[in-house]
PDB file of N, CA and C in Angstrom:
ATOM      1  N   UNK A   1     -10.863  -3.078  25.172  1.00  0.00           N
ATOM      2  CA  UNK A   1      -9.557  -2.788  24.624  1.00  0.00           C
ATOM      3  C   UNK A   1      -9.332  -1.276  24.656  1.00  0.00           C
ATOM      4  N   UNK A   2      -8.161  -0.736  25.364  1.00  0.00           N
ATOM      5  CA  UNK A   2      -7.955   0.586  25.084  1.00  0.00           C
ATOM      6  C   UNK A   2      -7.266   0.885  23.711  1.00  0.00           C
ATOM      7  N   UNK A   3      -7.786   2.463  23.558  1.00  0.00           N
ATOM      8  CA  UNK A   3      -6.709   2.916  22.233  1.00  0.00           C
ATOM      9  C   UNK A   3      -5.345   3.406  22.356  1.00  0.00           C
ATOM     10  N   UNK A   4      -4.733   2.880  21.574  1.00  0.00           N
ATOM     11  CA  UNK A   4      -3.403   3.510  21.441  1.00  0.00           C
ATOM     12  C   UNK A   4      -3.099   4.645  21.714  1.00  0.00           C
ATOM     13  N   UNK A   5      -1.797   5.218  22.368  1.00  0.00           N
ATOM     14  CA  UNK A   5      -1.824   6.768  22.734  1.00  0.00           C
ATOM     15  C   UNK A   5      -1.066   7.387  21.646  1.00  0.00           C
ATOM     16  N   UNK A   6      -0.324   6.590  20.775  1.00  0.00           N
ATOM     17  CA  UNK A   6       0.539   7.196  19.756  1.00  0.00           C
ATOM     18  C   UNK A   6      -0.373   6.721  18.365  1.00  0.00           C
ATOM     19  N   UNK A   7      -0.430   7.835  17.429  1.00  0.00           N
ATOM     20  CA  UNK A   7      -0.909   7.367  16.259  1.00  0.00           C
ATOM     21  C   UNK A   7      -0.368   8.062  15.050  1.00  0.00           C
ATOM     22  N   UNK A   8       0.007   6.906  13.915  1.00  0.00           N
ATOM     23  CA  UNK A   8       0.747   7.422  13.247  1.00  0.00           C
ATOM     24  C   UNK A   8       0.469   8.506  12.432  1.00  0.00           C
ATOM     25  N   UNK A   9       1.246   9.804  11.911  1.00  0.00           N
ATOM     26  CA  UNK A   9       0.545  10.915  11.504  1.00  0.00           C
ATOM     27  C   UNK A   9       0.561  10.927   9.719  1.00  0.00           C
ATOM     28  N   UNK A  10      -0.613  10.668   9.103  1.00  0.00           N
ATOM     29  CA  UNK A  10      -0.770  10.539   7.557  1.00  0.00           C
ATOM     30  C   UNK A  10       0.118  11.154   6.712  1.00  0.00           C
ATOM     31  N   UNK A  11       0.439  12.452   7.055  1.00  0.00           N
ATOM     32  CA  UNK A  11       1.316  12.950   6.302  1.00  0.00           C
ATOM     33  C   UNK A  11       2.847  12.456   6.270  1.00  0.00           C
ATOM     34  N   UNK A  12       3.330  12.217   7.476  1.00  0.00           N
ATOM     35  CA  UNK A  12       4.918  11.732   7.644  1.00  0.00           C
ATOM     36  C   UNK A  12       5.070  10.529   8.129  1.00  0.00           C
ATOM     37  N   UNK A  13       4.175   9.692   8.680  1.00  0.00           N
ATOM     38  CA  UNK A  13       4.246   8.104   9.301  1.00  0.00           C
ATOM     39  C   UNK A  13       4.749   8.389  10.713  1.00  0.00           C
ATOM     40  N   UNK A  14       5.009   9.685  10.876  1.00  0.00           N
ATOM     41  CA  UNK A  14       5.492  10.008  12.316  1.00  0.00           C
ATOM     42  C   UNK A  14       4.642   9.514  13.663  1.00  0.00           C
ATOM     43  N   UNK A  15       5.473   9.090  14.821  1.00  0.00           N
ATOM     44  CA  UNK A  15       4.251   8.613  15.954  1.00  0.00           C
ATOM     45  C   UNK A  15       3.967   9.578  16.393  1.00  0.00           C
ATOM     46  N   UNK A  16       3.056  10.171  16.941  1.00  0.00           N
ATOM     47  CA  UNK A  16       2.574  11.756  17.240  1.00  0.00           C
ATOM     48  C   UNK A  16       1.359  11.005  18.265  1.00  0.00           C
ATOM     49  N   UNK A  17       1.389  11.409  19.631  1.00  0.00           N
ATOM     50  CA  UNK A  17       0.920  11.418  21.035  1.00  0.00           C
ATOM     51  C   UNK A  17      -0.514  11.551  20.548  1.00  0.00           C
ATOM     52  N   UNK A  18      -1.964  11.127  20.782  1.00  0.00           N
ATOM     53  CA  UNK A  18      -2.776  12.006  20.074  1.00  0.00           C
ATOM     54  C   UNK A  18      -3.264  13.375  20.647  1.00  0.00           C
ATOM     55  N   UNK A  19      -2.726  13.356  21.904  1.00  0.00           N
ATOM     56  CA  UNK A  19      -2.936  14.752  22.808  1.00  0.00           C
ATOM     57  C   UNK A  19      -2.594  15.813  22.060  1.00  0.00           C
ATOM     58  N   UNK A  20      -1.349  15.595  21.315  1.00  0.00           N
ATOM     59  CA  UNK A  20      -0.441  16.489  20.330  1.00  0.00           C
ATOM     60  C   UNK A  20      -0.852  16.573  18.878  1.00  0.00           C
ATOM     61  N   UNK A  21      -1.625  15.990  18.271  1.00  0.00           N
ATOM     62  CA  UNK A  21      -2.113  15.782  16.922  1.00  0.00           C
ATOM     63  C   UNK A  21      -2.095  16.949  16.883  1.00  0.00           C
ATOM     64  N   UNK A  22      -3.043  17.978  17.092  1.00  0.00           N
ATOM     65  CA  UNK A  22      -3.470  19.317  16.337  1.00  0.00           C
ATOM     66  C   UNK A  22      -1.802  20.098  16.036  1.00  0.00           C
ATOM     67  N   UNK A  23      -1.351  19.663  17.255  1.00  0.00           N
ATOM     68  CA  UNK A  23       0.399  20.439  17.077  1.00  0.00           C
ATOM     69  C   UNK A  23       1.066  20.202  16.415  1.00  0.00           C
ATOM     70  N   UNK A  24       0.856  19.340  16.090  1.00  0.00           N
ATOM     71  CA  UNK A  24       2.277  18.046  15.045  1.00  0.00           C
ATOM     72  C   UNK A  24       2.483  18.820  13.709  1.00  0.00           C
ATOM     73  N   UNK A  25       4.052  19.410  13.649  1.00  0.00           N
ATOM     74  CA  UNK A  25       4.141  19.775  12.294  1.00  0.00           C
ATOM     75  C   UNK A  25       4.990  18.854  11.646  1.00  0.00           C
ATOM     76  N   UNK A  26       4.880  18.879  10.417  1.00  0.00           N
ATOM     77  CA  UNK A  26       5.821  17.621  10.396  1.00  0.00           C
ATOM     78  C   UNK A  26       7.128  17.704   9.431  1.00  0.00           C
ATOM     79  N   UNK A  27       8.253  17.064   9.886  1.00  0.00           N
ATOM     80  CA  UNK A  27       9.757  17.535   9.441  1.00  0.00           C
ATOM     81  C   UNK A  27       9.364  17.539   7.968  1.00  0.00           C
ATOM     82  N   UNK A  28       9.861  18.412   6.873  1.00  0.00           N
ATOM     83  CA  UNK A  28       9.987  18.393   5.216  1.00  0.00           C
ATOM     84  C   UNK A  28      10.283  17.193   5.188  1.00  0.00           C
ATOM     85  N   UNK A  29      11.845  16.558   5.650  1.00  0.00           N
ATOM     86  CA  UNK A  29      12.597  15.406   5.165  1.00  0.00           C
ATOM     87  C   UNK A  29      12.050  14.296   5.623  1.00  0.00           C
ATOM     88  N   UNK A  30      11.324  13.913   6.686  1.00  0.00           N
ATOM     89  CA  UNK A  30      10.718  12.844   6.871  1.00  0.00           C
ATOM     90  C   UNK A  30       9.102  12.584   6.347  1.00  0.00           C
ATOM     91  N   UNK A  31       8.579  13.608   5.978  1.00  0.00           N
ATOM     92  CA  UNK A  31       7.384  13.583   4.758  1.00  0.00           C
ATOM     93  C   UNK A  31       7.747  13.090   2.861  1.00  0.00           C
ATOM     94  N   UNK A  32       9.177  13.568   2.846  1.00  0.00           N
ATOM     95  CA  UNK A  32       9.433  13.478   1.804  1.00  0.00           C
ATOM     96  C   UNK A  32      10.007  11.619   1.622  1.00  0.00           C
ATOM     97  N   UNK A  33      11.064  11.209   2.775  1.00  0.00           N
ATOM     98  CA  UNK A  33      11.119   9.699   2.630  1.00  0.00           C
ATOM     99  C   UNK A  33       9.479   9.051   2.924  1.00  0.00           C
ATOM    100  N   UNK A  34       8.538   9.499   3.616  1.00  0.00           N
ATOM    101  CA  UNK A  34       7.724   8.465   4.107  1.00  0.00           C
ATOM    102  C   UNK A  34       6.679   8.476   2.517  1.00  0.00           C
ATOM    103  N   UNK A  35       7.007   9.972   1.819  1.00  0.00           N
ATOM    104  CA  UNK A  35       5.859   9.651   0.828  1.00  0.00           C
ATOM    105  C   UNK A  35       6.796   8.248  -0.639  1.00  0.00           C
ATOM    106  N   UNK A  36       8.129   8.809  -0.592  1.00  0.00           N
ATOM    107  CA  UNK A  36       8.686   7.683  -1.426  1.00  0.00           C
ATOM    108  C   UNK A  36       8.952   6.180  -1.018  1.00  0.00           C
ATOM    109  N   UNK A  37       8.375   6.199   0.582  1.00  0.00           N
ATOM    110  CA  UNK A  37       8.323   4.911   0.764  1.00  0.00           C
ATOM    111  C   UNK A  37       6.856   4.376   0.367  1.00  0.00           C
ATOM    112  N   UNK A  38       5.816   5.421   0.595  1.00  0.00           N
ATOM    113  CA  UNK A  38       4.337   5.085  -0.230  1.00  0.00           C
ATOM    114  C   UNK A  38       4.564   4.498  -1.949  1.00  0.00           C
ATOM    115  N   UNK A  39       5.648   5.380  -2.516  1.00  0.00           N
ATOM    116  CA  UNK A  39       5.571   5.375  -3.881  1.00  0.00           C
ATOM    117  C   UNK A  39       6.203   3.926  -4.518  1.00  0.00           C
ATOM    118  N   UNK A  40       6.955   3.177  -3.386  1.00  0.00           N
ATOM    119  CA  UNK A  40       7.872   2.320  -3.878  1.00  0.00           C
ATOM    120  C   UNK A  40       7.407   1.572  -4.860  1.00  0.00           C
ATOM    121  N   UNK A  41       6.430   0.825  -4.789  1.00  0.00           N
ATOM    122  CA  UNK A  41       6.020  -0.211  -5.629  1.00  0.00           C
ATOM    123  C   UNK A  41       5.720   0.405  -7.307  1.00  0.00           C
ATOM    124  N   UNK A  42       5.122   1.718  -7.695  1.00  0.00           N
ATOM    125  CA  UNK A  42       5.670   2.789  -8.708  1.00  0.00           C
ATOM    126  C   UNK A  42       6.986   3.156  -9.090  1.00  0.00           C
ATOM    127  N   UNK A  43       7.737   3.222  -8.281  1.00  0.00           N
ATOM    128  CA  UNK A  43       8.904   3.792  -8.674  1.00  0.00           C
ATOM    129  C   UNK A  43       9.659   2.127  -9.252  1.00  0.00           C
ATOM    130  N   UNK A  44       9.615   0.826  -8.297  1.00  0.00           N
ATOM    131  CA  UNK A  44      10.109  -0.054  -9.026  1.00  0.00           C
ATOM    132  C   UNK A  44       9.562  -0.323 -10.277  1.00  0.00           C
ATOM    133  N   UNK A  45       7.704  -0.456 -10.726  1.00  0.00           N
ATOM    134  CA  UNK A  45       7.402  -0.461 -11.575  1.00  0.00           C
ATOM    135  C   UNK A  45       7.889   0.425 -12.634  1.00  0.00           C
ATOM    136  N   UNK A  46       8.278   1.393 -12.671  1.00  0.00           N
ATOM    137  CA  UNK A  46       8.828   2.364 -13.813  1.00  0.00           C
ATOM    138  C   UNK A  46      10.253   1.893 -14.027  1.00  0.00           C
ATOM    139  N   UNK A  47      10.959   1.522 -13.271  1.00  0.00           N
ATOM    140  CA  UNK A  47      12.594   1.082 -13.381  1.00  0.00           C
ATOM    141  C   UNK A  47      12.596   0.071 -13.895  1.00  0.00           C
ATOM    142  N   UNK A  48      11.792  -1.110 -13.773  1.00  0.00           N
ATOM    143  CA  UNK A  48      11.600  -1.984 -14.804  1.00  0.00           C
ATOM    144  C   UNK A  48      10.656  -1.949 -16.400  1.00  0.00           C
ATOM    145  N   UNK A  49       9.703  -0.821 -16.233  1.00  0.00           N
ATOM    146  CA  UNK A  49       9.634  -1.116 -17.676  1.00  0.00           C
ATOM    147  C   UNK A  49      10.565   0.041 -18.379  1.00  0.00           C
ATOM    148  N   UNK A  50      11.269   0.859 -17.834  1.00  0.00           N
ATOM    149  CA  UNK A  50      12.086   1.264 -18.362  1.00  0.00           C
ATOM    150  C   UNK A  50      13.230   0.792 -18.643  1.00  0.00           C
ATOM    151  N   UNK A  51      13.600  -0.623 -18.136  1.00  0.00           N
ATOM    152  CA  UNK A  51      15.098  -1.323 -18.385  1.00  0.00           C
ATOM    153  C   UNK A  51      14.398  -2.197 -20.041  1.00  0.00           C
ATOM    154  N   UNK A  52      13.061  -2.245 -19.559  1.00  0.00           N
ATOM    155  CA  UNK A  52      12.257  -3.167 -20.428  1.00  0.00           C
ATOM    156  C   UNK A  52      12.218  -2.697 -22.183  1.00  0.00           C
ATOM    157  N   UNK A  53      12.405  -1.016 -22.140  1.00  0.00           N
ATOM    158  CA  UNK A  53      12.240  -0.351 -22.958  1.00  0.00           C
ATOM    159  C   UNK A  53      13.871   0.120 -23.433  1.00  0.00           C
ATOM    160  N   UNK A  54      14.316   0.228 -22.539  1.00  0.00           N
ATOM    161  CA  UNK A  54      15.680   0.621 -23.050  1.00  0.00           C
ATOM    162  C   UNK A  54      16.450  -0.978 -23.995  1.00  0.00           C
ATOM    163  N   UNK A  55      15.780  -2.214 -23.361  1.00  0.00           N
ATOM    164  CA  UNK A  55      16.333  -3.076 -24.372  1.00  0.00           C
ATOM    165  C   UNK A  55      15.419  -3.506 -25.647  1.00  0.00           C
ATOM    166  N   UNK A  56      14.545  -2.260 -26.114  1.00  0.00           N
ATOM    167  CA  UNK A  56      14.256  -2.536 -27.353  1.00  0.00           C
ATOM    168  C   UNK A  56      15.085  -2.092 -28.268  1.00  0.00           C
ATOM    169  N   UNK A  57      14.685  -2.036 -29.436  1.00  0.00           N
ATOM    170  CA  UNK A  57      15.711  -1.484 -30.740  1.00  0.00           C
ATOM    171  C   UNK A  57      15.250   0.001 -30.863  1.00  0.00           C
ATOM    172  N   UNK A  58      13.792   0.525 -30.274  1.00  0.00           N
ATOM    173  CA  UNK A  58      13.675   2.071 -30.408  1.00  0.00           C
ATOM    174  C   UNK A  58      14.413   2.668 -28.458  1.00  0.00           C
ATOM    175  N   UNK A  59      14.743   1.637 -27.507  1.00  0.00           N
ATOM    176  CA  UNK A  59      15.015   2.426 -26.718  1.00  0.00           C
ATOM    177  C   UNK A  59      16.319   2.249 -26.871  1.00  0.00           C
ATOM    178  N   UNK A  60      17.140   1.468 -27.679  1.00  0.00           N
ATOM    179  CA  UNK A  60      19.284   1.566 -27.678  1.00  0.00           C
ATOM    180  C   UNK A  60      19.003   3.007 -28.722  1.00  0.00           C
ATOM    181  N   UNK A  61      17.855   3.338 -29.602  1.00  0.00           N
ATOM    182  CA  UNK A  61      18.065   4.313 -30.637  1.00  0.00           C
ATOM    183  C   UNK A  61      17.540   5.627 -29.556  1.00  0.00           C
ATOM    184  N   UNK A  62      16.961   5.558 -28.676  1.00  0.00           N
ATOM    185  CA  UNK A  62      16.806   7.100 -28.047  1.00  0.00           C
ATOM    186  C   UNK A  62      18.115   7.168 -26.918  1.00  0.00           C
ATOM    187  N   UNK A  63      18.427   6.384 -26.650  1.00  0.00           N
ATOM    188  CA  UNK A  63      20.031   6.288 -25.804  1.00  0.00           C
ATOM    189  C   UNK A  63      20.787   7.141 -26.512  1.00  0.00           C
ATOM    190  N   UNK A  64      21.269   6.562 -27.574  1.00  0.00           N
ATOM    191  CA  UNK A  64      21.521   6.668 -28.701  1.00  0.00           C
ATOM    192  C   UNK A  64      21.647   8.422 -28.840  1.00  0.00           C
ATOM    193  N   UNK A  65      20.716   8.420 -28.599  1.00  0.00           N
ATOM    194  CA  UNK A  65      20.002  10.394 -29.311  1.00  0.00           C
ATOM    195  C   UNK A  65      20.697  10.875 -28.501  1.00  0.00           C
ATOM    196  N   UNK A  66      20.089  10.416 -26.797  1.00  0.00           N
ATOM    197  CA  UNK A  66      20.290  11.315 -26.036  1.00  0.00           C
ATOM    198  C   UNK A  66      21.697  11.427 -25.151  1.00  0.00           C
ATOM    199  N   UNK A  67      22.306  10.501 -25.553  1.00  0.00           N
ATOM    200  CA  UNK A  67      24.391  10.221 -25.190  1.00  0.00           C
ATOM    201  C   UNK A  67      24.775  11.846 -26.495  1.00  0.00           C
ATOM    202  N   UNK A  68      24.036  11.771 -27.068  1.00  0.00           N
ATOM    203  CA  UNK A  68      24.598  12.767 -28.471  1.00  0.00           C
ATOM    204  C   UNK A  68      24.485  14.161 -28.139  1.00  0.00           C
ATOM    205  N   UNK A  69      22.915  13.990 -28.091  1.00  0.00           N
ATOM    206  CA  UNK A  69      22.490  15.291 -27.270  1.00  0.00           C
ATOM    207  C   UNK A  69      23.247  15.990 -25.685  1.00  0.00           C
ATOM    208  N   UNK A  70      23.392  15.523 -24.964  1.00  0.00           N
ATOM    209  CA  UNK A  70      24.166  15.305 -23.858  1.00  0.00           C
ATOM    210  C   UNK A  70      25.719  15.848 -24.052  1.00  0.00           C
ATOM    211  N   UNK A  71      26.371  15.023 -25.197  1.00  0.00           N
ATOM    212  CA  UNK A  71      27.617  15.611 -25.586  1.00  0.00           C
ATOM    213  C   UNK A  71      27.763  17.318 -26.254  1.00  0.00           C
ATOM    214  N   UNK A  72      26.530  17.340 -26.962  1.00  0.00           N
ATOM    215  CA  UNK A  72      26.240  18.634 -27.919  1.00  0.00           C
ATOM    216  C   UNK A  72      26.662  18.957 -28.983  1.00  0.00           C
ATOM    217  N   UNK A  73      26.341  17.166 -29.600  1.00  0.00           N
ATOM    218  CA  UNK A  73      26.556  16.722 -30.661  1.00  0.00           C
ATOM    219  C   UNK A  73      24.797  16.416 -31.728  1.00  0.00           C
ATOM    220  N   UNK A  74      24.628  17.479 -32.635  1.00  0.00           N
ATOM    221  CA  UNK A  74      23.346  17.461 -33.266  1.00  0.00           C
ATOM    222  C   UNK A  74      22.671  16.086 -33.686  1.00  0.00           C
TER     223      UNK A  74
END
């Protein structure tokens, strides 16, 4: 079996030649989606226990605070 000539590059998921590896710099913006596509399963986990928390009776009371605070109302 031969190896692949493109391999994906760890930092950005980018296909990068491997002739070119040492060269490969890699775009800011496509490091930055490929690491929040790493993060997804975290980032949903936090959006749900935070919906989880906002429907307790201490998270409608920090809403609460912080709609007040926000206005710049003590």
């Amino acid at each position: 079996m031969f190896p692949s000539r493109f391999m994906p590059c760890p930092e950005c998921g980018g296909s990068v030649e491997r002739a070119e590896q040492e060269s490969h710099a890699c775009d800011p913006e496509r490091r930055l989606d490929f690491r929040m596509f790493l993060l997804r399963e975290e980032i949903l986990s936090f959006e749900r226990q935070f919906h989880e928390f906002a429907d307790t009776r201490d998270g409608r009371f920090e809403t609460w605070v912080a709609s007040r605070t926000v206005r710049g109302r003590p």
